[in-house]
Protein backbone atom coordinates (compact mmCIF):
# COMPACT_ATOMS: atom_id res chain seq x y z
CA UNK A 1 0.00 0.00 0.00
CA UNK A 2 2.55 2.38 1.06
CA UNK A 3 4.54 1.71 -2.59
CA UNK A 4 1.11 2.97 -4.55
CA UNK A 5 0.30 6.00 -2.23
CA UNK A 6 4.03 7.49 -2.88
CA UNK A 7 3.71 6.57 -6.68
CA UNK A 8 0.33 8.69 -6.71
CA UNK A 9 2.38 11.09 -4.62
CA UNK A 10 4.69 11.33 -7.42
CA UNK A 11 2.33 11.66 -9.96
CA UNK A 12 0.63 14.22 -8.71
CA UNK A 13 3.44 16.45 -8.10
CA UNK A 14 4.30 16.12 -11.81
CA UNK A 15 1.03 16.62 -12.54
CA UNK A 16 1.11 20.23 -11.07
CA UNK A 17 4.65 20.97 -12.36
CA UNK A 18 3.20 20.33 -15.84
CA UNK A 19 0.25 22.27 -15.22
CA UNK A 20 1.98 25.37 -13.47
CA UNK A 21 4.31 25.38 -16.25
CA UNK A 22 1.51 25.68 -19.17
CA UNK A 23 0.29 28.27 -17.82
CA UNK A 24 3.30 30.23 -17.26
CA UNK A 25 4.49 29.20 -20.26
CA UNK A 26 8.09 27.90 -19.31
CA UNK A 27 7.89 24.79 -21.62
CA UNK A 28 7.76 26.95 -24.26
CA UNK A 29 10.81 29.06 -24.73
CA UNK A 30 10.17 29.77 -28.26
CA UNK A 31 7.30 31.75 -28.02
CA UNK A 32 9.11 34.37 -25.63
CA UNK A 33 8.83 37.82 -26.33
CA UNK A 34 12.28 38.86 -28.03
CA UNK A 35 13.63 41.65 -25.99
CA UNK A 36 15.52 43.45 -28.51
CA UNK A 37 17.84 45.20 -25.30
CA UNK A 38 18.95 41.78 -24.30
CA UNK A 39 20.13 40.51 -27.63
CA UNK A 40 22.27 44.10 -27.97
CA UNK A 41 23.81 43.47 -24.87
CA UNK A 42 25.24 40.29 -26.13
CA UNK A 43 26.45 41.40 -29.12
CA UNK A 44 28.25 44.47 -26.79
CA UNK A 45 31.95 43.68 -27.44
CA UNK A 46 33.83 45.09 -24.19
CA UNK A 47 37.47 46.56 -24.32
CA UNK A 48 39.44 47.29 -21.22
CA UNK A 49 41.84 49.90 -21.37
CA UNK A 50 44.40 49.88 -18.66
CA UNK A 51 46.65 52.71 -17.81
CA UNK A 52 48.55 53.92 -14.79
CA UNK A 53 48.44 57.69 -15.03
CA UNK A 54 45.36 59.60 -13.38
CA UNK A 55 42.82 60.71 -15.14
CA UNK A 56 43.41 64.56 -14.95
CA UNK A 57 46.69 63.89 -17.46
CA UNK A 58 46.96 64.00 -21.28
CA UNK A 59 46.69 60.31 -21.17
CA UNK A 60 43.72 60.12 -18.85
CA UNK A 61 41.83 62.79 -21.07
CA UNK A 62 42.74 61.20 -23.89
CA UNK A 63 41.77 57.71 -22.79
CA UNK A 64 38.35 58.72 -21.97
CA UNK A 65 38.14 60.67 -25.39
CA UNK A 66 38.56 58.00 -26.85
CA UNK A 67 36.02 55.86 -24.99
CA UNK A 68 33.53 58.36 -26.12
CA UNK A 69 34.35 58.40 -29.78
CA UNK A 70 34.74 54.76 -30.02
CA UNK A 71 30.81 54.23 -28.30
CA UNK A 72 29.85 57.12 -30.62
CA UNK A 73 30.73 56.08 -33.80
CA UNK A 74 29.99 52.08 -33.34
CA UNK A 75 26.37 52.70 -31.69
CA UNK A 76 27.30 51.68 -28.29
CA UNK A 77 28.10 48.37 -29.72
CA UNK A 78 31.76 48.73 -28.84
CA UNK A 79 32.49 50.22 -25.10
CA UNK A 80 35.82 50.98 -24.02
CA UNK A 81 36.36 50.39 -20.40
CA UNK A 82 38.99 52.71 -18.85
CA UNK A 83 40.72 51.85 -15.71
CA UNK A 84 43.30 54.63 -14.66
CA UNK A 85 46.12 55.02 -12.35
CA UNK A 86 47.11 51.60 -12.17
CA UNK A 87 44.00 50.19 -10.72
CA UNK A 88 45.00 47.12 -12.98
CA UNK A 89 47.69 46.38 -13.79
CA UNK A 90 51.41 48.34 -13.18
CA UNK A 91 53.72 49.48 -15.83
CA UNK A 92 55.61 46.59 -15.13
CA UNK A 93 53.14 43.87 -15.52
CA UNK A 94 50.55 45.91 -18.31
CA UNK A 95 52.02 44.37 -21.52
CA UNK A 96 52.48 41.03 -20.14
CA UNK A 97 48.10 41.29 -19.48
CA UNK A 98 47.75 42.52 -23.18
CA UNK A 99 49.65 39.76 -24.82
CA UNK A 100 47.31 37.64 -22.75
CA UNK A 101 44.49 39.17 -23.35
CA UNK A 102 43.69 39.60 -19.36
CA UNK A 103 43.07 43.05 -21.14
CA UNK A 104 42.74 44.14 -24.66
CA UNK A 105 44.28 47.77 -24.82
CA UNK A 106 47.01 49.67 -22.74
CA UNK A 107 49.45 53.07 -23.61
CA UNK A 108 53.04 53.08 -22.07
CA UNK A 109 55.37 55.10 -23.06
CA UNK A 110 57.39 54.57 -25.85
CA UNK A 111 60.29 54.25 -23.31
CA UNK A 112 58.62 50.92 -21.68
CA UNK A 113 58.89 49.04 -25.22
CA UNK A 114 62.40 49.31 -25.61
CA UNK A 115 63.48 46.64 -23.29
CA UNK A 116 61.56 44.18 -26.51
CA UNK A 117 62.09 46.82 -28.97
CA UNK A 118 65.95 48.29 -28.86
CA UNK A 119 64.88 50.65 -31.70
CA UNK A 120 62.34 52.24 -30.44
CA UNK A 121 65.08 54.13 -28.32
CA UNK A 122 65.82 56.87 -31.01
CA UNK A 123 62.50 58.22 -29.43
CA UNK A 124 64.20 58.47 -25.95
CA UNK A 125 67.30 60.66 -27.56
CA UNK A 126 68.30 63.69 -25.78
CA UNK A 127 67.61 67.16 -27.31
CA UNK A 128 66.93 66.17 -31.12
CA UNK A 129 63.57 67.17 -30.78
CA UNK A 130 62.94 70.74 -29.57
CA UNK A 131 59.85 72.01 -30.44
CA UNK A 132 55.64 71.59 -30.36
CA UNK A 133 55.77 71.57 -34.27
CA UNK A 134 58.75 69.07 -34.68
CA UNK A 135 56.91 67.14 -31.63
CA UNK A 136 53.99 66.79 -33.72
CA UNK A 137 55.65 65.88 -36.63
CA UNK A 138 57.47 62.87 -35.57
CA UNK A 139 54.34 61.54 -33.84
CA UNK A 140 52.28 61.37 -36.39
CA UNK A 141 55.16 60.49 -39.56
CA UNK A 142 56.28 57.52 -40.89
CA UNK A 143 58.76 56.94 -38.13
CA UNK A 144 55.68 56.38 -36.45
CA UNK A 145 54.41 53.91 -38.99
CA UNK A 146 57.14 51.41 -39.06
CA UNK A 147 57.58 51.72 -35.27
CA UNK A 148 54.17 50.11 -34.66
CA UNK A 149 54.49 47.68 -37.24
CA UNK A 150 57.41 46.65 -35.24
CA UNK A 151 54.87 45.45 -32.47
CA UNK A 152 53.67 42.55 -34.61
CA UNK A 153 56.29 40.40 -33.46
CA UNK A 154 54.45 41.03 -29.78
CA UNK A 155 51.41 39.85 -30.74
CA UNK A 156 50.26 43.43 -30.42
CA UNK A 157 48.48 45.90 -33.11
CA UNK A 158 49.92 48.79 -32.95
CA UNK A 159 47.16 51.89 -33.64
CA UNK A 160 49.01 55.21 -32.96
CA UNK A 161 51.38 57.50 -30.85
CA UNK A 162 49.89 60.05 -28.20
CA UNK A 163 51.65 63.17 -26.86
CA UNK A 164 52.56 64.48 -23.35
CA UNK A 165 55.35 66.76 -24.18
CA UNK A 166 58.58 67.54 -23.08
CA UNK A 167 60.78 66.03 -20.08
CA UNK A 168 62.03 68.20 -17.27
CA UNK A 169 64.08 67.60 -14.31
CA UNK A 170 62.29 67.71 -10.43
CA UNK A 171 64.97 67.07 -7.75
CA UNK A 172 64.42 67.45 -3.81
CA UNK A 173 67.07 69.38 -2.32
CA UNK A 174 68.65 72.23 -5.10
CA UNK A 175 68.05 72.78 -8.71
CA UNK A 176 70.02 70.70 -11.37
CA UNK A 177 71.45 73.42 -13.88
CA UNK A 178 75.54 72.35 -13.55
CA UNK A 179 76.93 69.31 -14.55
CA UNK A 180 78.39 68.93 -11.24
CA UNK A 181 74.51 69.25 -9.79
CA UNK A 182 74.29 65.29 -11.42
CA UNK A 183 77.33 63.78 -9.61
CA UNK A 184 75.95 60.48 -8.04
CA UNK A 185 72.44 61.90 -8.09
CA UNK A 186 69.95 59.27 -7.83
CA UNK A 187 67.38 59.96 -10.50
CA UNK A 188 64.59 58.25 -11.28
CA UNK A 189 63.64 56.79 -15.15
CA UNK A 190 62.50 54.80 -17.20
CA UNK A 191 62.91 51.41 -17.95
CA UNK A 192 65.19 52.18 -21.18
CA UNK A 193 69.23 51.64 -22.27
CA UNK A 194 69.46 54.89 -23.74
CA UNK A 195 67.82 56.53 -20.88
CA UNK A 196 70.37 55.19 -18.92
CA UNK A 197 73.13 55.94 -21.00
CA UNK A 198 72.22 59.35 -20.83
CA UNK A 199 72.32 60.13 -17.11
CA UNK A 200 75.31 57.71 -16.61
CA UNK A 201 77.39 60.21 -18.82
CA UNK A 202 75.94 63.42 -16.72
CA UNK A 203 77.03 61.81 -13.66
CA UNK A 204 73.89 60.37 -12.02
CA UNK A 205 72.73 56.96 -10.72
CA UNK A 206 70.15 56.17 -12.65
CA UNK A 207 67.32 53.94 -10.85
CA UNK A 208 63.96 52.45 -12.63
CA UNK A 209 60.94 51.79 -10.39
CA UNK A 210 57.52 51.48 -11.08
CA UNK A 211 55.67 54.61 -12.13
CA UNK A 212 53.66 53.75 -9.36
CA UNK A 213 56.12 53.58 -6.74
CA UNK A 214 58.07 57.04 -7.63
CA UNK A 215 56.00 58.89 -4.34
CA UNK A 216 57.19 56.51 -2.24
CA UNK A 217 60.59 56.69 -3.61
CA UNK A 218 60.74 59.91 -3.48
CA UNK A 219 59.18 60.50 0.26
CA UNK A 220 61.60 57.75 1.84
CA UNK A 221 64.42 59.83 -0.08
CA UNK A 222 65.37 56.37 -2.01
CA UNK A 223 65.98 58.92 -4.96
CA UNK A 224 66.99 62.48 -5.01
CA UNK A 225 65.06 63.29 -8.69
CA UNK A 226 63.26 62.44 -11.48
CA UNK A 227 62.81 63.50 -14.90
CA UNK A 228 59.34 63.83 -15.88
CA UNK A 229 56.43 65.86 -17.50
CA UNK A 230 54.93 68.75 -16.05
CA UNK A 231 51.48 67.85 -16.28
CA UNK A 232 53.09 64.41 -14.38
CA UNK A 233 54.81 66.55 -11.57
CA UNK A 234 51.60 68.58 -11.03
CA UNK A 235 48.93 65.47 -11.23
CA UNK A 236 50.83 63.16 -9.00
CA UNK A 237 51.93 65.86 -6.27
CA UNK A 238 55.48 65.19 -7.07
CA UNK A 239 56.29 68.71 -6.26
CA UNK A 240 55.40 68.44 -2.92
CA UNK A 241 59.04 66.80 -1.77
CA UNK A 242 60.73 67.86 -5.40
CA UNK A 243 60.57 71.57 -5.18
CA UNK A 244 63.11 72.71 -7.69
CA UNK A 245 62.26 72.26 -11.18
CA UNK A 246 64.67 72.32 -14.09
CA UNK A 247 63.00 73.04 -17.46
CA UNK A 248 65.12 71.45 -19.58
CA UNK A 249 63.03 70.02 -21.96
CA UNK A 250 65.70 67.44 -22.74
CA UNK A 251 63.46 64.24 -24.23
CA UNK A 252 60.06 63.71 -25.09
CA UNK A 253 57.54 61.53 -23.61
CA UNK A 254 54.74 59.97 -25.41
CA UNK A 255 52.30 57.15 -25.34
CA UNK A 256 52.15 54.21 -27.77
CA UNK A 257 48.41 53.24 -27.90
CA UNK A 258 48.16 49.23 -28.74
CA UNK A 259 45.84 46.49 -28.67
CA UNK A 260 46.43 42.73 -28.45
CA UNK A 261 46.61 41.35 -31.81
CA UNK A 262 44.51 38.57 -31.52
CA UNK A 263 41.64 40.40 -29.99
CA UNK A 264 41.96 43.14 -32.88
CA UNK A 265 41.52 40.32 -35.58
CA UNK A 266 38.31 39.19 -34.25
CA UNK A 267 36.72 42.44 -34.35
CA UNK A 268 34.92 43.03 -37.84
CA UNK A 269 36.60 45.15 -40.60
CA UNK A 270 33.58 47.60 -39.78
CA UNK A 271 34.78 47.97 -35.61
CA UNK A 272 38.19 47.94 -36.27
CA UNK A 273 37.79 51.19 -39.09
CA UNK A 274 35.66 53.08 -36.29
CA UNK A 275 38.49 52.53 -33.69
CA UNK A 276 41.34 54.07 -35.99
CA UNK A 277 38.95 56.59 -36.75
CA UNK A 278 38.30 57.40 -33.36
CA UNK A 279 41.59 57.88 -32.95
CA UNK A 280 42.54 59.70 -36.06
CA UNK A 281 40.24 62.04 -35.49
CA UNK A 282 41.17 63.01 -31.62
CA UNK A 283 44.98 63.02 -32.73
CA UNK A 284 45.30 67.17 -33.29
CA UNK A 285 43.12 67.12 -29.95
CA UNK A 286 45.55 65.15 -28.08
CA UNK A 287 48.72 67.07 -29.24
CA UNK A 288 46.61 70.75 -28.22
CA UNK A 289 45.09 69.14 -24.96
CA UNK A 290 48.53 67.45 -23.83
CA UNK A 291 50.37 70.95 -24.44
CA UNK A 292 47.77 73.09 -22.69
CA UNK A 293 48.01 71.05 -19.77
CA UNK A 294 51.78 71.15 -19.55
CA UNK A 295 51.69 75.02 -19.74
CA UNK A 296 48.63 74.77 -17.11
CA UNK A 297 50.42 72.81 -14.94
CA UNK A 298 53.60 74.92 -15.27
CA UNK A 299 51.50 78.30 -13.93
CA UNK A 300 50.03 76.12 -10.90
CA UNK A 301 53.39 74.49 -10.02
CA UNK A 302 54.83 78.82 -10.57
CA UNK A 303 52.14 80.09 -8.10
CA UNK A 304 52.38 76.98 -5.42
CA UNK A 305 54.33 77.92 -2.35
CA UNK A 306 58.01 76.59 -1.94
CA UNK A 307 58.04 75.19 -5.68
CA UNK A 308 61.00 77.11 -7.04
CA UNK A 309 61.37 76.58 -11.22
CA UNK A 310 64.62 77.45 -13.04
CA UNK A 311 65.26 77.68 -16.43
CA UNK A 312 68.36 76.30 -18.52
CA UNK A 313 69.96 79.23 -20.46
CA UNK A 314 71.46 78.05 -23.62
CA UNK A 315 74.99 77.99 -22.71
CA UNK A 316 73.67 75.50 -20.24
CA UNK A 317 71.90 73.58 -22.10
CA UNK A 318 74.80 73.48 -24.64
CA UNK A 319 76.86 72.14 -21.94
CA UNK A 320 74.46 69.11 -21.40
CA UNK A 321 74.74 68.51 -25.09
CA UNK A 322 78.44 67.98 -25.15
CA UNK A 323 78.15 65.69 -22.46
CA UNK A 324 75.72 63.50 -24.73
CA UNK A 325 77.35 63.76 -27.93
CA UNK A 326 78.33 59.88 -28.15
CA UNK A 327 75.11 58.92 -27.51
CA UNK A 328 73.93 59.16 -30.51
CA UNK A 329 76.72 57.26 -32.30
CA UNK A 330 75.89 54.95 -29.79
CA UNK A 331 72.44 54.61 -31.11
CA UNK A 332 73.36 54.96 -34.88
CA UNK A 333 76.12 52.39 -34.95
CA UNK A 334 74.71 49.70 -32.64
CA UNK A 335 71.01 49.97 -32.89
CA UNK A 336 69.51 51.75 -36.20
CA UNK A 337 70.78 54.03 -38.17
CA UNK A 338 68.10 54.03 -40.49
CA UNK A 339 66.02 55.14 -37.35
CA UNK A 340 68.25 57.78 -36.46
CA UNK A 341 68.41 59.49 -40.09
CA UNK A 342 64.39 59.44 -40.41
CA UNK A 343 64.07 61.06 -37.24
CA UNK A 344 66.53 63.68 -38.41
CA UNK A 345 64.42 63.94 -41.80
CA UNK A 346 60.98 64.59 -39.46
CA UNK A 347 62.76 67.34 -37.36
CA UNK A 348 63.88 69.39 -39.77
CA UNK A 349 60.47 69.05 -41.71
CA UNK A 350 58.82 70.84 -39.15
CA UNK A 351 61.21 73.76 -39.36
């Protein structure tokens, strides 16, 4: 007896399954409504951008520019995720997530891919480049060109160059103007050779550390001064402990914008035109923006309290020079000439 009662037990319950589920219709998936904002949202194809700079810098601005144009021009299909100031990923670890594709864009500087890419240093050469115009015109050239195609071999597209001016020197204790001021100064850089090279010959220790750790670096007095943009000095509150700034504008800084290869290839011919749109058509924006904040910055960092600037004069500035001159054999003979001389051709096109 008990076996039949918990058969009709059984049956019952599917009984009232099947019934409930007629009437709310759960057998029959087909005949759904289609909810046209659900299907969009899986078609949605999501890029993250990682960068370690804040957001109130040429990069940031630029970064979220280009999230806008990018959602603009594709629809909203195509959103572009920004995730600033190294919330991330560092600007040691950033590439290594892009070739995996634990993100799908990032922008270091140009100094950050020379450690794969030994040419890419004639960008970090002292004092070739010395103005907004021939700035402008090397970034957007064909030096530019066949320096992204070089990323290829990273499993990386390479989509374009962004701007954030000139270098200058911020140091703790007194201004750097004399050679003597660099004798076994420890300066922060980047991760390049020819970086290195450079302040080895004007006397200093060069150190590399994260972009990331330079504040604490600098509080704990683990180095002495860094070279660095203005609109980087002022954003970060560098000039809090480095009060004496030297505007040298020795080197450039700039941002190579890429995207892992991979990724890029599975985006339609139709996405990938509306992302180097996007960015062709914010590049004179970038350039203006990045040099209007560098000026900006320079009148805050004039006005704040205890910040003292100085200015190289150009017998000073010659004086660096002559202290660099084999650098660039150094970079001609052992790297790329062919580099060298294009970058020479790009300068003086601008003039």
């Amino acid at each position: 007896m008990m076996k039949y009662f918990f058969t009709g037990v059984i049956l019952t319950v599917v009984i009232l399954i099947s019934f409930i589920g007629y009437r709310q219709n759960v057998m029959n998936i087909a005949t759904l409504p289609f909810d046209d904002e659900q299907n969009g949202l899986k078609e949605q194809i999501i890029i993250h951008f990682s960068h370690v700079v804040a957001e109130n810098t040429p990069k940031g601005l630029a970064a979220t520019k280009f999230a806008e144009l990018v959602k603009e021009k594709t629809n909203g299909r195509v959103i572009v995720q920004v995730y600033p100031n190294g919330i991330l990923y560092n600007d040691e670890n950033e590439l290594e997530a892009l070739q995996n594709n634990d993100i799908q864009m990032i922008a270091p500087t140009f100094s950050k891919m020379t450690t794969y890419l030994p040419s890419w240093q004639v960008l970090d050469l002292p004092f070739i480049i010395e103005t907004d115009e021939q700035l402008q015109q090397v970034l957007t050239g064909p030096l530019k060109d066949q320096l992204l195609d070089q990323l290829d071999t990273l499993n990386i597209k390479g989509l374009h160059f962004w701007s954030n001016g000139f270098k200058q020197i911020a140091a703790n204790d007194s201004p750097i103007i004399q050679l003597s001021d660099f004798q076994n100064l420890r300066i922060r850089v980047m991760d390049s050779d020819m970086i290195h090279r450079q302040f080895s010959l004007l006397g200093a220790t060069p150190i590399t550390t994260t972009f990331g750790d330079v504040f604490y670096e600098i509080e704990n007095k683990s180095i002495q001064a860094q070279e660095n943009t203005l609109s980087n000095l002022y954003s970060k509150g560098f000039h809090q402990y480095e009060k004496h700034i030297t505007l040298s504008n020795h080197g450039i800084m700039g941002y190579a914008i890429m995207m892992n290869e991979t990724f890029w290839n599975s985006l339609d011919p139709d996405i990938q035109q509306h992302i180097t749109d996007a960015l062709e058509e914010m590049s004179d924006w970038q350039f203006e923006t990045s040099t209007k904040m560098n000026e900006a910055s320079l009148q805050e960092l004039a006005q704040t309290e205890g910040v003292a600037i100085h200015s190289l004069t150009a017998a000073e500035k010659h004086i660096w020079k002559g202290a660099l001159t084999q650098i660039y054999d150094t970079y001609k003979h052992e790297i790329n000439d062919s580099y060298y001389q294009l970058l020479i051709e790009q300068v003086k096109l601008s003039n």
